[in-house]
PDB file of N, CA and C in Angstrom:
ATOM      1  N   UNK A   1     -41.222-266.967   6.879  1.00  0.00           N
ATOM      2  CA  UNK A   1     -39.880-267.532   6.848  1.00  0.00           C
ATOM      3  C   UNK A   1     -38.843-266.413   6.990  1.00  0.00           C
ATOM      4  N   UNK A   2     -37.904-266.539   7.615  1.00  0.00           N
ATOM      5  CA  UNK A   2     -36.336-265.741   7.670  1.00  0.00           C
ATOM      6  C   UNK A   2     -35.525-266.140   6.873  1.00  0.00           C
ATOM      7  N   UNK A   3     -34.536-265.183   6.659  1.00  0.00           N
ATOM      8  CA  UNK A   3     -33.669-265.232   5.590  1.00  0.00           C
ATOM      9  C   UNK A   3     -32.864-266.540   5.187  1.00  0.00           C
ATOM     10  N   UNK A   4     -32.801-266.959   6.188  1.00  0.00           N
ATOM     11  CA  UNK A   4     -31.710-268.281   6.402  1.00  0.00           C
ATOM     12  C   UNK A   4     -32.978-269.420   5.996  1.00  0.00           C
ATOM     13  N   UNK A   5     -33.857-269.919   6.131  1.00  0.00           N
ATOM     14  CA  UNK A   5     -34.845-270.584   5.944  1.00  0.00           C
ATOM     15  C   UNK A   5     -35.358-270.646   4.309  1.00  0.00           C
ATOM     16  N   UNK A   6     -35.180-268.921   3.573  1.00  0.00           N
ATOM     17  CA  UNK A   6     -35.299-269.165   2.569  1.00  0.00           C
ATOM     18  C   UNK A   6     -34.337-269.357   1.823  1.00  0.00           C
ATOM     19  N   UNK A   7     -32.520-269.272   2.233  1.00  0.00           N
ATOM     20  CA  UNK A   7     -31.536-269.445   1.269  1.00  0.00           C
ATOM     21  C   UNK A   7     -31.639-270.603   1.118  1.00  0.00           C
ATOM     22  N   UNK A   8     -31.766-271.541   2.348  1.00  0.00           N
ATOM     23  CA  UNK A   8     -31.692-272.716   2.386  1.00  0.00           C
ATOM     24  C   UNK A   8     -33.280-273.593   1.724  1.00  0.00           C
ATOM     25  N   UNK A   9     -34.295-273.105   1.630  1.00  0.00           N
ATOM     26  CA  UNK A   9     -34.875-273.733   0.407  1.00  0.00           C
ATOM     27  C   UNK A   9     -34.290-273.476  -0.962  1.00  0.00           C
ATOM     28  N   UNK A  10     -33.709-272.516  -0.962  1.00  0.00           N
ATOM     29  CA  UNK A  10     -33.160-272.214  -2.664  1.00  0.00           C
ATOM     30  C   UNK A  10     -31.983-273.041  -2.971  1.00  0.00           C
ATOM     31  N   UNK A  11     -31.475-273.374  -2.140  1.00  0.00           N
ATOM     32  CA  UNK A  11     -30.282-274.011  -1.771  1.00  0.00           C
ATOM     33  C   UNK A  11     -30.938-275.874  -1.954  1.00  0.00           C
ATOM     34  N   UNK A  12     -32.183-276.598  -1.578  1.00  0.00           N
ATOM     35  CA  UNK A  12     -32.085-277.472  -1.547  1.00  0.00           C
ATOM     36  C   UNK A  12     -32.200-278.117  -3.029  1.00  0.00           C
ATOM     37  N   UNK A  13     -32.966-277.084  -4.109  1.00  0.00           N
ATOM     38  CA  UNK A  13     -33.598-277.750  -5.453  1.00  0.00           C
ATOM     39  C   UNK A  13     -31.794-277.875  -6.059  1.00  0.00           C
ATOM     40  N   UNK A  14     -31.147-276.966  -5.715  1.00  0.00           N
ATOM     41  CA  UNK A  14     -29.603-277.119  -6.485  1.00  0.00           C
ATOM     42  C   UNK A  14     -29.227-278.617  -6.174  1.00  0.00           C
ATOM     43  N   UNK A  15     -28.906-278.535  -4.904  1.00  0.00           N
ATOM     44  CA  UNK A  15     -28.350-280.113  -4.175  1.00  0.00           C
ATOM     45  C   UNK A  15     -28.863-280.848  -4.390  1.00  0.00           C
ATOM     46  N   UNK A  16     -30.617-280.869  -4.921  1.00  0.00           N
ATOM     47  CA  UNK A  16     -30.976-282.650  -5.206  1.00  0.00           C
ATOM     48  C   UNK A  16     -30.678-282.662  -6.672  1.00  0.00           C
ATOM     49  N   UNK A  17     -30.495-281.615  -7.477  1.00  0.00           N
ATOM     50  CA  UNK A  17     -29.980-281.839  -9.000  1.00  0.00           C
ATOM     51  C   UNK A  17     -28.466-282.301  -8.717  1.00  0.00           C
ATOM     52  N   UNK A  18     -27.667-281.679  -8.335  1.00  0.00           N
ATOM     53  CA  UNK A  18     -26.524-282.004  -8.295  1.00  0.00           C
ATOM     54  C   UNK A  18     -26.586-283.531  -7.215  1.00  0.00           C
ATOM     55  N   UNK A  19     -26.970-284.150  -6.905  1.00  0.00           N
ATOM     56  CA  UNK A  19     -26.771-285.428  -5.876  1.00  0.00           C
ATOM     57  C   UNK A  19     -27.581-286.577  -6.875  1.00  0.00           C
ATOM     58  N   UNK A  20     -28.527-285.988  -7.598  1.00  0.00           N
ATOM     59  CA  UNK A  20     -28.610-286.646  -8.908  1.00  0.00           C
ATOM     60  C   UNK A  20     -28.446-287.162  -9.627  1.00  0.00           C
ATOM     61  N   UNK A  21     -26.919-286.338 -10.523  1.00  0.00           N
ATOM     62  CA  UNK A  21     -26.240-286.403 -11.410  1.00  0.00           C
ATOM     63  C   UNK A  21     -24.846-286.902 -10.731  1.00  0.00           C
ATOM     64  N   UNK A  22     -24.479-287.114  -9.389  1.00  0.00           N
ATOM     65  CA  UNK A  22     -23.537-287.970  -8.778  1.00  0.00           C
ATOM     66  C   UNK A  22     -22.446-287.002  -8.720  1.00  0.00           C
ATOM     67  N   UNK A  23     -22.180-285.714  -9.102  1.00  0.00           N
ATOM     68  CA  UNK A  23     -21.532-284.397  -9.531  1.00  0.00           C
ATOM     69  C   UNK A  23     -20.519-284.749  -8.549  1.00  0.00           C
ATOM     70  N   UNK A  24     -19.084-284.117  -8.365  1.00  0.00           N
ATOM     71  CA  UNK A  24     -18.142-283.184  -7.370  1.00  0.00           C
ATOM     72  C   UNK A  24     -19.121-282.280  -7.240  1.00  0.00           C
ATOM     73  N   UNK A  25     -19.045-281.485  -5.953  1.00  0.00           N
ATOM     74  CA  UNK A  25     -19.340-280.060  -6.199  1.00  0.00           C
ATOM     75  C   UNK A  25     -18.593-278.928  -5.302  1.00  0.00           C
ATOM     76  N   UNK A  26     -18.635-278.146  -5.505  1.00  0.00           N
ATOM     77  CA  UNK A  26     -17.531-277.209  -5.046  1.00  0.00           C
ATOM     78  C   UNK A  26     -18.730-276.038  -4.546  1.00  0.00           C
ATOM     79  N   UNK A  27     -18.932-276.552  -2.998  1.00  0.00           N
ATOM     80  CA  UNK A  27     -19.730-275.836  -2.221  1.00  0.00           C
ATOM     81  C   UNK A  27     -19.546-274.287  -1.849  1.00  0.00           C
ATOM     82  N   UNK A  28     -19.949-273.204  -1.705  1.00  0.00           N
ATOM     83  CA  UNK A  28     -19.144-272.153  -0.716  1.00  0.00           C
ATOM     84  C   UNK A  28     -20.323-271.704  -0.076  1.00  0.00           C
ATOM     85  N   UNK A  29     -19.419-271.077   1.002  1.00  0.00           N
ATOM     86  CA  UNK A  29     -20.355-270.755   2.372  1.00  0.00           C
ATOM     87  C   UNK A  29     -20.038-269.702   2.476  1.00  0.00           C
ATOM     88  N   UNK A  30     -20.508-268.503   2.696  1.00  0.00           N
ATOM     89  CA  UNK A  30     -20.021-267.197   3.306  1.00  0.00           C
ATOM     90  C   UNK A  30     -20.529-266.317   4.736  1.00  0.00           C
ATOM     91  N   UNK A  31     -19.915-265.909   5.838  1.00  0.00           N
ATOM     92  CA  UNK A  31     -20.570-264.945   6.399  1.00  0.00           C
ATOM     93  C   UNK A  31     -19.735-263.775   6.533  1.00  0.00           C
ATOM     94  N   UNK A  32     -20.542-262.710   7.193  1.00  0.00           N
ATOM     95  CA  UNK A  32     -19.921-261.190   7.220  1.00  0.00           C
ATOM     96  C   UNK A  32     -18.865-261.129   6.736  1.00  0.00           C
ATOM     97  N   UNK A  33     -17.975-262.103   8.259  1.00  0.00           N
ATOM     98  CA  UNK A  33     -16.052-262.025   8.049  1.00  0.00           C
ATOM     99  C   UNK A  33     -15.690-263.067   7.471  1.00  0.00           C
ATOM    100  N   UNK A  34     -16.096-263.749   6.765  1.00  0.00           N
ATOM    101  CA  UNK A  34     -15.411-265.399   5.732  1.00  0.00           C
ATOM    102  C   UNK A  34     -15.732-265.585   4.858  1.00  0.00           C
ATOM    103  N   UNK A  35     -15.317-266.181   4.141  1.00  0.00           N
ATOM    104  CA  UNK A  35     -15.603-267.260   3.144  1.00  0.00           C
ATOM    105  C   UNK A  35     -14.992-268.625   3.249  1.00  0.00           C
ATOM    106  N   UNK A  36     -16.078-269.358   2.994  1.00  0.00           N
ATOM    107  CA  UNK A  36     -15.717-270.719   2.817  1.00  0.00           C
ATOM    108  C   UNK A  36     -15.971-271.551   1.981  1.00  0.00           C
ATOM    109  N   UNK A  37     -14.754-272.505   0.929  1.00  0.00           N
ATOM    110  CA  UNK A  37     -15.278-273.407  -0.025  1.00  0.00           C
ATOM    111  C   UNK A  37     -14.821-275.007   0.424  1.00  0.00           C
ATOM    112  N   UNK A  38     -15.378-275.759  -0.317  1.00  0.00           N
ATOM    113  CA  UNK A  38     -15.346-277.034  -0.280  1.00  0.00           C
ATOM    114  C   UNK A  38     -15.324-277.520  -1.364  1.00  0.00           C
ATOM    115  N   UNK A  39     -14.957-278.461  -1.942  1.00  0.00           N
ATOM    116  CA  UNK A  39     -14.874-279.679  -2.935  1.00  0.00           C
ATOM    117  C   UNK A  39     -15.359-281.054  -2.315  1.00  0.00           C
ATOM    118  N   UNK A  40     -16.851-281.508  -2.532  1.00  0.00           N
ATOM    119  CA  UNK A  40     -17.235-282.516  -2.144  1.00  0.00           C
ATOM    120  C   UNK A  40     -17.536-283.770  -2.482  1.00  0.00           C
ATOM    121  N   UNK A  41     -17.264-284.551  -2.491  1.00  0.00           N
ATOM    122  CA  UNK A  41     -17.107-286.211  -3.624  1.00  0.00           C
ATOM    123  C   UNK A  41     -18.778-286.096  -4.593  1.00  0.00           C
ATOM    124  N   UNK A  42     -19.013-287.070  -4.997  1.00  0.00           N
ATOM    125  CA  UNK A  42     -20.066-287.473  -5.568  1.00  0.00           C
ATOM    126  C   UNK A  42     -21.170-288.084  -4.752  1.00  0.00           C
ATOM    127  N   UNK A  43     -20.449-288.817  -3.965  1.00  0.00           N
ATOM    128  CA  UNK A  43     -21.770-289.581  -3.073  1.00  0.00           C
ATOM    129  C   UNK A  43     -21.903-288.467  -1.449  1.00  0.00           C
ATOM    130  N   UNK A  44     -21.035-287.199  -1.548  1.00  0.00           N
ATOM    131  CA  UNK A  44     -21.376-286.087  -0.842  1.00  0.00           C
ATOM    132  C   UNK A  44     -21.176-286.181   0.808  1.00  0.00           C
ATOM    133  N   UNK A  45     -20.073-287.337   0.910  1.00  0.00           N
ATOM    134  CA  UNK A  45     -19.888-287.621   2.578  1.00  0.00           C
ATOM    135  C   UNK A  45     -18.321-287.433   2.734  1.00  0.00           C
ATOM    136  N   UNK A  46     -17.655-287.438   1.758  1.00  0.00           N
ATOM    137  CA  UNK A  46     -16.297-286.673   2.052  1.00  0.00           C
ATOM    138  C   UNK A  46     -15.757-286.043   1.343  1.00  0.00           C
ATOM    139  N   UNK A  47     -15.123-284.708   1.870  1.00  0.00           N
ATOM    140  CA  UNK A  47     -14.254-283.579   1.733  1.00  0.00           C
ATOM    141  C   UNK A  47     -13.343-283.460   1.120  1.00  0.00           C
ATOM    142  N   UNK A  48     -12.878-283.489  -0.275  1.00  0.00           N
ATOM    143  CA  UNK A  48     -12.013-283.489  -1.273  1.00  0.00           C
ATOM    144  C   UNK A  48     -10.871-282.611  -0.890  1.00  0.00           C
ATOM    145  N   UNK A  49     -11.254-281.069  -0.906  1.00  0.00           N
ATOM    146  CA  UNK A  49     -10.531-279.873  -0.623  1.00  0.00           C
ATOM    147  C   UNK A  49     -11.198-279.163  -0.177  1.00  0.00           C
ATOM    148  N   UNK A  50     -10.592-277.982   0.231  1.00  0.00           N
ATOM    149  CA  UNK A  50     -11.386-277.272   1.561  1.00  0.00           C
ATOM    150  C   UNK A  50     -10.393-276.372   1.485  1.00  0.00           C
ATOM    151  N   UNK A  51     -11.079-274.848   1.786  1.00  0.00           N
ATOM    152  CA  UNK A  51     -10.046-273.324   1.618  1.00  0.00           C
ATOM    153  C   UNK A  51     -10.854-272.533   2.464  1.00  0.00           C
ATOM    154  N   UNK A  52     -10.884-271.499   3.140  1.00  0.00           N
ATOM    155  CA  UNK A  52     -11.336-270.476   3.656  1.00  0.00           C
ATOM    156  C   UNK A  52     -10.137-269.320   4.108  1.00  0.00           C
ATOM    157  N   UNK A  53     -11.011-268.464   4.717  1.00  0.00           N
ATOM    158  CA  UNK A  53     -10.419-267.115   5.029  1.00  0.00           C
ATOM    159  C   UNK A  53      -9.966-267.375   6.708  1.00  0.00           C
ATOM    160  N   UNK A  54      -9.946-268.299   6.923  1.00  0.00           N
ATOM    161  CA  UNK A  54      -9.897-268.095   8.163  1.00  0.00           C
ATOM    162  C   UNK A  54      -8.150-268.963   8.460  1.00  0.00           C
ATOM    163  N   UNK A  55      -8.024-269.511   7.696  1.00  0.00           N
ATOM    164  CA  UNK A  55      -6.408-270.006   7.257  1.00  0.00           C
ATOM    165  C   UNK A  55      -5.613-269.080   7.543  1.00  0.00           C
ATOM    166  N   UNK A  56      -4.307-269.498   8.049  1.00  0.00           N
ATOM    167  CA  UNK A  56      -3.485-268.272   8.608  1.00  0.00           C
ATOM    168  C   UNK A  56      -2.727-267.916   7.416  1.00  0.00           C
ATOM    169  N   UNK A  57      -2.687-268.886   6.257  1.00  0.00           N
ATOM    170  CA  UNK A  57      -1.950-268.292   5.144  1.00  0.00           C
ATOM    171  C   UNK A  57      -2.595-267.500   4.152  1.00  0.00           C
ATOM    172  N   UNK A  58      -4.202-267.489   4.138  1.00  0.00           N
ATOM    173  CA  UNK A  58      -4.565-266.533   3.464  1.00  0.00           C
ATOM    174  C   UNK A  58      -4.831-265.300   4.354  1.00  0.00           C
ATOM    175  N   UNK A  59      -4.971-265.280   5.813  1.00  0.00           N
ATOM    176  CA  UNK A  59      -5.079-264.234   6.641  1.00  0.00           C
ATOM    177  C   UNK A  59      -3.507-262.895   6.695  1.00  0.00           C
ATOM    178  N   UNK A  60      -2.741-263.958   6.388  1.00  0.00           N
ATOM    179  CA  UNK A  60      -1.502-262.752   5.619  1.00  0.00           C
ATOM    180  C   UNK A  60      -1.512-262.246   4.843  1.00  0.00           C
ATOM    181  N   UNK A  61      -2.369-262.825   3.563  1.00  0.00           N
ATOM    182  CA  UNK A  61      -2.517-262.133   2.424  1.00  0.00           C
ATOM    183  C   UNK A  61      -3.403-260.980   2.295  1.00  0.00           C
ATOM    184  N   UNK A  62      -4.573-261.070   3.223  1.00  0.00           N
ATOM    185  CA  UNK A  62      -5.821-260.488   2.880  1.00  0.00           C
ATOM    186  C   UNK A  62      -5.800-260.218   4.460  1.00  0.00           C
ATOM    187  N   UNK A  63      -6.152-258.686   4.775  1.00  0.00           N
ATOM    188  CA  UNK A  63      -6.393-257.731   5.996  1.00  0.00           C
ATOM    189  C   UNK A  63      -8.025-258.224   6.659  1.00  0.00           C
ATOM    190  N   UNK A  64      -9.145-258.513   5.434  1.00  0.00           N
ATOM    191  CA  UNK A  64     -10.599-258.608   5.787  1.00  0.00           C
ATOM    192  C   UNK A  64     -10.552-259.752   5.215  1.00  0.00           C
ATOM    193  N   UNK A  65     -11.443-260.825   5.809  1.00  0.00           N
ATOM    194  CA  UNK A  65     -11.803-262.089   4.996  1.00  0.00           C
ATOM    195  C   UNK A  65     -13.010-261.889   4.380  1.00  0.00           C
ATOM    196  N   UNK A  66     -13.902-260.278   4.634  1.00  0.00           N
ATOM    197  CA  UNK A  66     -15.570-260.605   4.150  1.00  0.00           C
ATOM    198  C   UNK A  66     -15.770-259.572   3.079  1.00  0.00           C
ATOM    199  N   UNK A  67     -14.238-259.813   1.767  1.00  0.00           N
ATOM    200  CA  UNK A  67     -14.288-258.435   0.673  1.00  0.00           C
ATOM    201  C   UNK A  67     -14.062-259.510  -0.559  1.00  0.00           C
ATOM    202  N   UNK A  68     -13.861-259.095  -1.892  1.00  0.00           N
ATOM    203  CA  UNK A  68     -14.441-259.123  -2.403  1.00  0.00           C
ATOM    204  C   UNK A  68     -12.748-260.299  -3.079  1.00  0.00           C
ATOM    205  N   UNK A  69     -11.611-259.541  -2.644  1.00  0.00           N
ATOM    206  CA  UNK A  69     -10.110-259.674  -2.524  1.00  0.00           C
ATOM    207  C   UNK A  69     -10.140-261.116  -1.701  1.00  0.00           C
ATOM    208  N   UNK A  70     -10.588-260.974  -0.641  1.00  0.00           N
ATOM    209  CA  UNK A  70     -10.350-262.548  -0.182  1.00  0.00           C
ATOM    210  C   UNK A  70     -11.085-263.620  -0.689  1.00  0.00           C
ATOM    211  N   UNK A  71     -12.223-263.296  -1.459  1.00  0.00           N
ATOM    212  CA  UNK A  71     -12.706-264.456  -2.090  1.00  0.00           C
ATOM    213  C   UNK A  71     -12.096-264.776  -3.327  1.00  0.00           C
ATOM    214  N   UNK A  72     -11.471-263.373  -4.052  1.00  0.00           N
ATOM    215  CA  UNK A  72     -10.555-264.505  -5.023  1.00  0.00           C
ATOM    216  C   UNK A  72      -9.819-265.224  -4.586  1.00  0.00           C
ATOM    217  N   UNK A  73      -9.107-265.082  -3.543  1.00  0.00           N
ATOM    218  CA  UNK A  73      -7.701-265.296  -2.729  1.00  0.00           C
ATOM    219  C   UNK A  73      -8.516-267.126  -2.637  1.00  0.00           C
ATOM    220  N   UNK A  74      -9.801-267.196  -2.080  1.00  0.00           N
ATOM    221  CA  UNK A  74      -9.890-268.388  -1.839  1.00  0.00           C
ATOM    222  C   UNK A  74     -10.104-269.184  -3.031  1.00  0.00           C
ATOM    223  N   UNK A  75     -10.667-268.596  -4.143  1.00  0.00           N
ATOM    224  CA  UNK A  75     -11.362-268.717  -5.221  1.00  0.00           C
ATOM    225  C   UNK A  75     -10.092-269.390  -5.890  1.00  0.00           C
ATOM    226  N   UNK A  76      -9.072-269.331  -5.940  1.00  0.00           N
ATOM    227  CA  UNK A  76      -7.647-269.614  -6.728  1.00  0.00           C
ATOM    228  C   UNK A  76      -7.231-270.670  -6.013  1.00  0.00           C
ATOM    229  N   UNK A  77      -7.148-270.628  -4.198  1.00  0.00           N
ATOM    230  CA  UNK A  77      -6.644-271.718  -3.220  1.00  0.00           C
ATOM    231  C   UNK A  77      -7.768-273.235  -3.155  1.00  0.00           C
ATOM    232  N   UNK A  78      -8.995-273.008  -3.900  1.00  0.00           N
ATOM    233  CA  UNK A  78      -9.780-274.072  -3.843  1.00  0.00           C
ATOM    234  C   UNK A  78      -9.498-274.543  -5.213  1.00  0.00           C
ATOM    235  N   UNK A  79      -9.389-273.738  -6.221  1.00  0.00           N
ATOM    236  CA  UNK A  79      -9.075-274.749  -7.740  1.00  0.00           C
ATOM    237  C   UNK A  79      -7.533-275.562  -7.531  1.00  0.00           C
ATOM    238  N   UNK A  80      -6.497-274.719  -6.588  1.00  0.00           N
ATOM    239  CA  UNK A  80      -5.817-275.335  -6.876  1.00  0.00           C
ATOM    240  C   UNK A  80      -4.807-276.454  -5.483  1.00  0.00           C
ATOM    241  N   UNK A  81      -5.963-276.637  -4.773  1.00  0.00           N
ATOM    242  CA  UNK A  81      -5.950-277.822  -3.851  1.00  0.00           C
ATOM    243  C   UNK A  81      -7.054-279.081  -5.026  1.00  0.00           C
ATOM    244  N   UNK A  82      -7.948-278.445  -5.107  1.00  0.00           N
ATOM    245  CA  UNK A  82      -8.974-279.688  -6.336  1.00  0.00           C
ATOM    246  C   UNK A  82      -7.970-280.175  -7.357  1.00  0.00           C
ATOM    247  N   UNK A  83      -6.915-279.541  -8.099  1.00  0.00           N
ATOM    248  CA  UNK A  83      -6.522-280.063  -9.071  1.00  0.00           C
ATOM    249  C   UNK A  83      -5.118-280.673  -8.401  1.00  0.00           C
ATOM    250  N   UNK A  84      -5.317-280.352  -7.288  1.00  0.00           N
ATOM    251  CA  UNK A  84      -3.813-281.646  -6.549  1.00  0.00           C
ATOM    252  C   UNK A  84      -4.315-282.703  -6.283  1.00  0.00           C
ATOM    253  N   UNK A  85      -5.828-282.835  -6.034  1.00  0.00           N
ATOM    254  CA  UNK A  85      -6.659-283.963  -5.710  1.00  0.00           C
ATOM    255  C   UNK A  85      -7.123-284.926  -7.042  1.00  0.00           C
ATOM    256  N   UNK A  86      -6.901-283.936  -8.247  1.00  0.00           N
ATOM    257  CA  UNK A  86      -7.368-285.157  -9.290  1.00  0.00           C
ATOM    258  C   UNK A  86      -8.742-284.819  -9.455  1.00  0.00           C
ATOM    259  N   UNK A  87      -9.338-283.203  -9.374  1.00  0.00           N
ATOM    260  CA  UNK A  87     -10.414-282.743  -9.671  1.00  0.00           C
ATOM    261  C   UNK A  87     -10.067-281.830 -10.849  1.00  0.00           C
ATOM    262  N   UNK A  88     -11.396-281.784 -11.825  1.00  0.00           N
ATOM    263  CA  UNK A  88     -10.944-280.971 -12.668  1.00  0.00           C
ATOM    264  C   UNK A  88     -12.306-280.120 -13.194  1.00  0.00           C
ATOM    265  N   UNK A  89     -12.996-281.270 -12.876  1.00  0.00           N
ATOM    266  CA  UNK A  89     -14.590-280.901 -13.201  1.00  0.00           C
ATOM    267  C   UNK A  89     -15.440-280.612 -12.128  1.00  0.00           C
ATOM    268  N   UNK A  90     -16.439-280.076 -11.569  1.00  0.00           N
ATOM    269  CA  UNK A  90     -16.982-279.771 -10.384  1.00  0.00           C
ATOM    270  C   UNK A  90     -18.499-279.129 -10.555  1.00  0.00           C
ATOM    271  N   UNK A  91     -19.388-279.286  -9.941  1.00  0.00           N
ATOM    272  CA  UNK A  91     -20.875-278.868  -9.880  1.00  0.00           C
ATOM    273  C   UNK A  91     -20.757-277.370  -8.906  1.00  0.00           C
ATOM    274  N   UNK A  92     -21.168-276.430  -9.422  1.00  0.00           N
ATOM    275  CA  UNK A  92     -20.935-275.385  -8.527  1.00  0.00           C
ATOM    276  C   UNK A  92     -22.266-274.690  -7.338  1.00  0.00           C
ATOM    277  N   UNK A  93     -22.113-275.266  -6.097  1.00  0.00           N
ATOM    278  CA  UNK A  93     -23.515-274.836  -5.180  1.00  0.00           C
ATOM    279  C   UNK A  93     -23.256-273.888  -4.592  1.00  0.00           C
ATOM    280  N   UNK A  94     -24.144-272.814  -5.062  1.00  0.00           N
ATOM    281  CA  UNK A  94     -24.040-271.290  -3.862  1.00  0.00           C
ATOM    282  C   UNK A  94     -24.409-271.490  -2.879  1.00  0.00           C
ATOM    283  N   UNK A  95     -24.941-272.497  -2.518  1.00  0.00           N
ATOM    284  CA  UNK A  95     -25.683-272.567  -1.085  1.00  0.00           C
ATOM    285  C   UNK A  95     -26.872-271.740  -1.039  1.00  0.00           C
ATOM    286  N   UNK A  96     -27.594-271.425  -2.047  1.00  0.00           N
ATOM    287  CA  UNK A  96     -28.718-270.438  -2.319  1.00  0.00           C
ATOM    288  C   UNK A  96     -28.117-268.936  -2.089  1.00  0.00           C
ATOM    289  N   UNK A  97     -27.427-268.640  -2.430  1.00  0.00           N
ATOM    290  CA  UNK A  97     -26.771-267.150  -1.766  1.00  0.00           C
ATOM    291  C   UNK A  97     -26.529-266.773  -3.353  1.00  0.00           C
ATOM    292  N   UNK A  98     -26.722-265.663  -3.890  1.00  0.00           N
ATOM    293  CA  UNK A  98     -27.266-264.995  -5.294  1.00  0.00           C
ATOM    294  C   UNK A  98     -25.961-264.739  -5.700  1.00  0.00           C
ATOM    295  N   UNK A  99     -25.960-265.362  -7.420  1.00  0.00           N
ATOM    296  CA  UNK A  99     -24.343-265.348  -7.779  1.00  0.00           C
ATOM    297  C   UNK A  99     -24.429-263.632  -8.322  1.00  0.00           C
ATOM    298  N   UNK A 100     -23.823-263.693  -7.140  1.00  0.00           N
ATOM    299  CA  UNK A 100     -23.337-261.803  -7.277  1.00  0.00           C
ATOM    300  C   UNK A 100     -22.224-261.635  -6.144  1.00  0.00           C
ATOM    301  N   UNK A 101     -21.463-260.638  -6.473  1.00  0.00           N
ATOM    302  CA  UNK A 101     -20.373-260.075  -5.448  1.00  0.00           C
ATOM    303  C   UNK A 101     -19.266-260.986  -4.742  1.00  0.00           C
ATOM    304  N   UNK A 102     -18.948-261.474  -4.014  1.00  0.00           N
ATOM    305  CA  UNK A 102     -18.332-262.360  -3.255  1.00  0.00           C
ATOM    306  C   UNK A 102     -18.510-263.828  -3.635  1.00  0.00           C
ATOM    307  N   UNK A 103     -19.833-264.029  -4.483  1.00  0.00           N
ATOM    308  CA  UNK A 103     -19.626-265.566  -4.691  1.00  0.00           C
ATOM    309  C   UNK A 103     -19.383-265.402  -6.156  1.00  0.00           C
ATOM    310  N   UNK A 104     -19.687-264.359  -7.153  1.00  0.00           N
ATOM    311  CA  UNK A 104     -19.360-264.288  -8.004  1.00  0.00           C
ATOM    312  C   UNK A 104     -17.736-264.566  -8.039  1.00  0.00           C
ATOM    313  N   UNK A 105     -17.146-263.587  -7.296  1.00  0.00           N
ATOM    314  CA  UNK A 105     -15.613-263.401  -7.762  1.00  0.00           C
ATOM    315  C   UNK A 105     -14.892-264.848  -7.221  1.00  0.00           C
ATOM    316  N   UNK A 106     -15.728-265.140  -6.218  1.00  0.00           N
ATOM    317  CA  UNK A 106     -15.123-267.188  -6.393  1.00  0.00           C
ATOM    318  C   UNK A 106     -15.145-268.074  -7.401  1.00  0.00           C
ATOM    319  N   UNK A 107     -16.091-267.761  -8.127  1.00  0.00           N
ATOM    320  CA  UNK A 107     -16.313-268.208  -8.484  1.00  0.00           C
ATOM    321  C   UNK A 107     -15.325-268.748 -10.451  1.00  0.00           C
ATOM    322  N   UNK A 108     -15.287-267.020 -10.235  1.00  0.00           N
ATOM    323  CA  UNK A 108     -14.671-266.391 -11.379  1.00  0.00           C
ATOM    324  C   UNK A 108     -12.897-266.819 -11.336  1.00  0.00           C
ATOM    325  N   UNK A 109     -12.040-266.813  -9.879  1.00  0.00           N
ATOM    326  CA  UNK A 109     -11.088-267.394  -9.884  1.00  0.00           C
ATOM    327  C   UNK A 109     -10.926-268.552  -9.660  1.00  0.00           C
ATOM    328  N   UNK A 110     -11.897-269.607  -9.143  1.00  0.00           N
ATOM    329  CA  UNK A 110     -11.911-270.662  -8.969  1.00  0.00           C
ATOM    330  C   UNK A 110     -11.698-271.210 -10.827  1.00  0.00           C
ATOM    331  N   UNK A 111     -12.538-270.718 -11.312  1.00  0.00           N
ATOM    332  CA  UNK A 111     -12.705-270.366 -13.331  1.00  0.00           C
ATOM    333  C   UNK A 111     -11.191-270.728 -14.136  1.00  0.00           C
ATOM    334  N   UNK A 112     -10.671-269.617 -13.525  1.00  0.00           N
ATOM    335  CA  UNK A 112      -8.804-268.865 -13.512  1.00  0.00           C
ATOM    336  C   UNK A 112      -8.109-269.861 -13.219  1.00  0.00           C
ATOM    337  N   UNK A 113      -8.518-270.288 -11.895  1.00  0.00           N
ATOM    338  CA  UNK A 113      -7.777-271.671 -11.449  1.00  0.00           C
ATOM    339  C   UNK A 113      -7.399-273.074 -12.002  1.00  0.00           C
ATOM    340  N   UNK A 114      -8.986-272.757 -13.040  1.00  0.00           N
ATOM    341  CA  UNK A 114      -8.521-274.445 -13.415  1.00  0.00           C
ATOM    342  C   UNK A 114      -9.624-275.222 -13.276  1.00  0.00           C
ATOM    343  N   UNK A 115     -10.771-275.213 -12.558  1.00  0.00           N
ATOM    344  CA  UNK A 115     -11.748-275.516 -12.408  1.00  0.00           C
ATOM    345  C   UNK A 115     -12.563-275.522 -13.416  1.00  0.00           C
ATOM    346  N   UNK A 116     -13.126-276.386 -13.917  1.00  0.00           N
ATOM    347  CA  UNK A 116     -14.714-276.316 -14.898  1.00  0.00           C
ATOM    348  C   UNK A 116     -15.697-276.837 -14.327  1.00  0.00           C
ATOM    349  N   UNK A 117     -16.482-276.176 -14.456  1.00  0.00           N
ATOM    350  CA  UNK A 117     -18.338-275.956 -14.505  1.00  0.00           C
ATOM    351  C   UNK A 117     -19.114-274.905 -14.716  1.00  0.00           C
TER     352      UNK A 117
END
């Protein structure tokens, strides 16, 4: 198996617990140059809130989208689009990607933001 083959088995035992329990969950995706989060309903077919680096208003803020700075940047812009939506609580999926570095610090301002889980 390749790398992507195994995030994404690590990635599936999270999602059938969380699809389970009927959860929000507040997805993120990352590559090299991005980050990307989501806020996804319970029954997991539509898009609550949605933030990334690739937004022209966080691309003013932040020079690189793939540091450590733009994931708080998103980490703060996803708690606080969720809590304009009437989210407050949320299931948190790394997408199998190891809570360290970049998904950590999303995680940590998403935290800051307002978000619980």
């Amino acid at each position: 198996m390749n790398k992507k083959e195994t995030r994404l088995r690590r990635a599936r035992k999270t999602r059938a617990k969380i699809a389970e329990l009927k959860a929000v969950r507040l997805t993120v995706f990352r590559t090299n140059c991005h980050m990307y989060a989501q806020v996804i309903s319970g029954c997991g077919s539509v898009v609550l809130a949605a933030a990334s680096t690739v937004e022209p208003a966080v691309r003013a803020q932040v020079a690189n989208g793939g540091n450590k700075q733009a994931a708080e940047v998103v980490g703060k812009l996803i708690a606080e689009r969720a809590k304009a939506a009437g989210i407050e609580t949320v299931a948190f999926d790394r997408s199998g990607f190891l809570y360290h570095g970049r998904v950590k610090t999303l995680a940590e301002a998403a935290r800051e933001g307002g978000l619980k889980f």
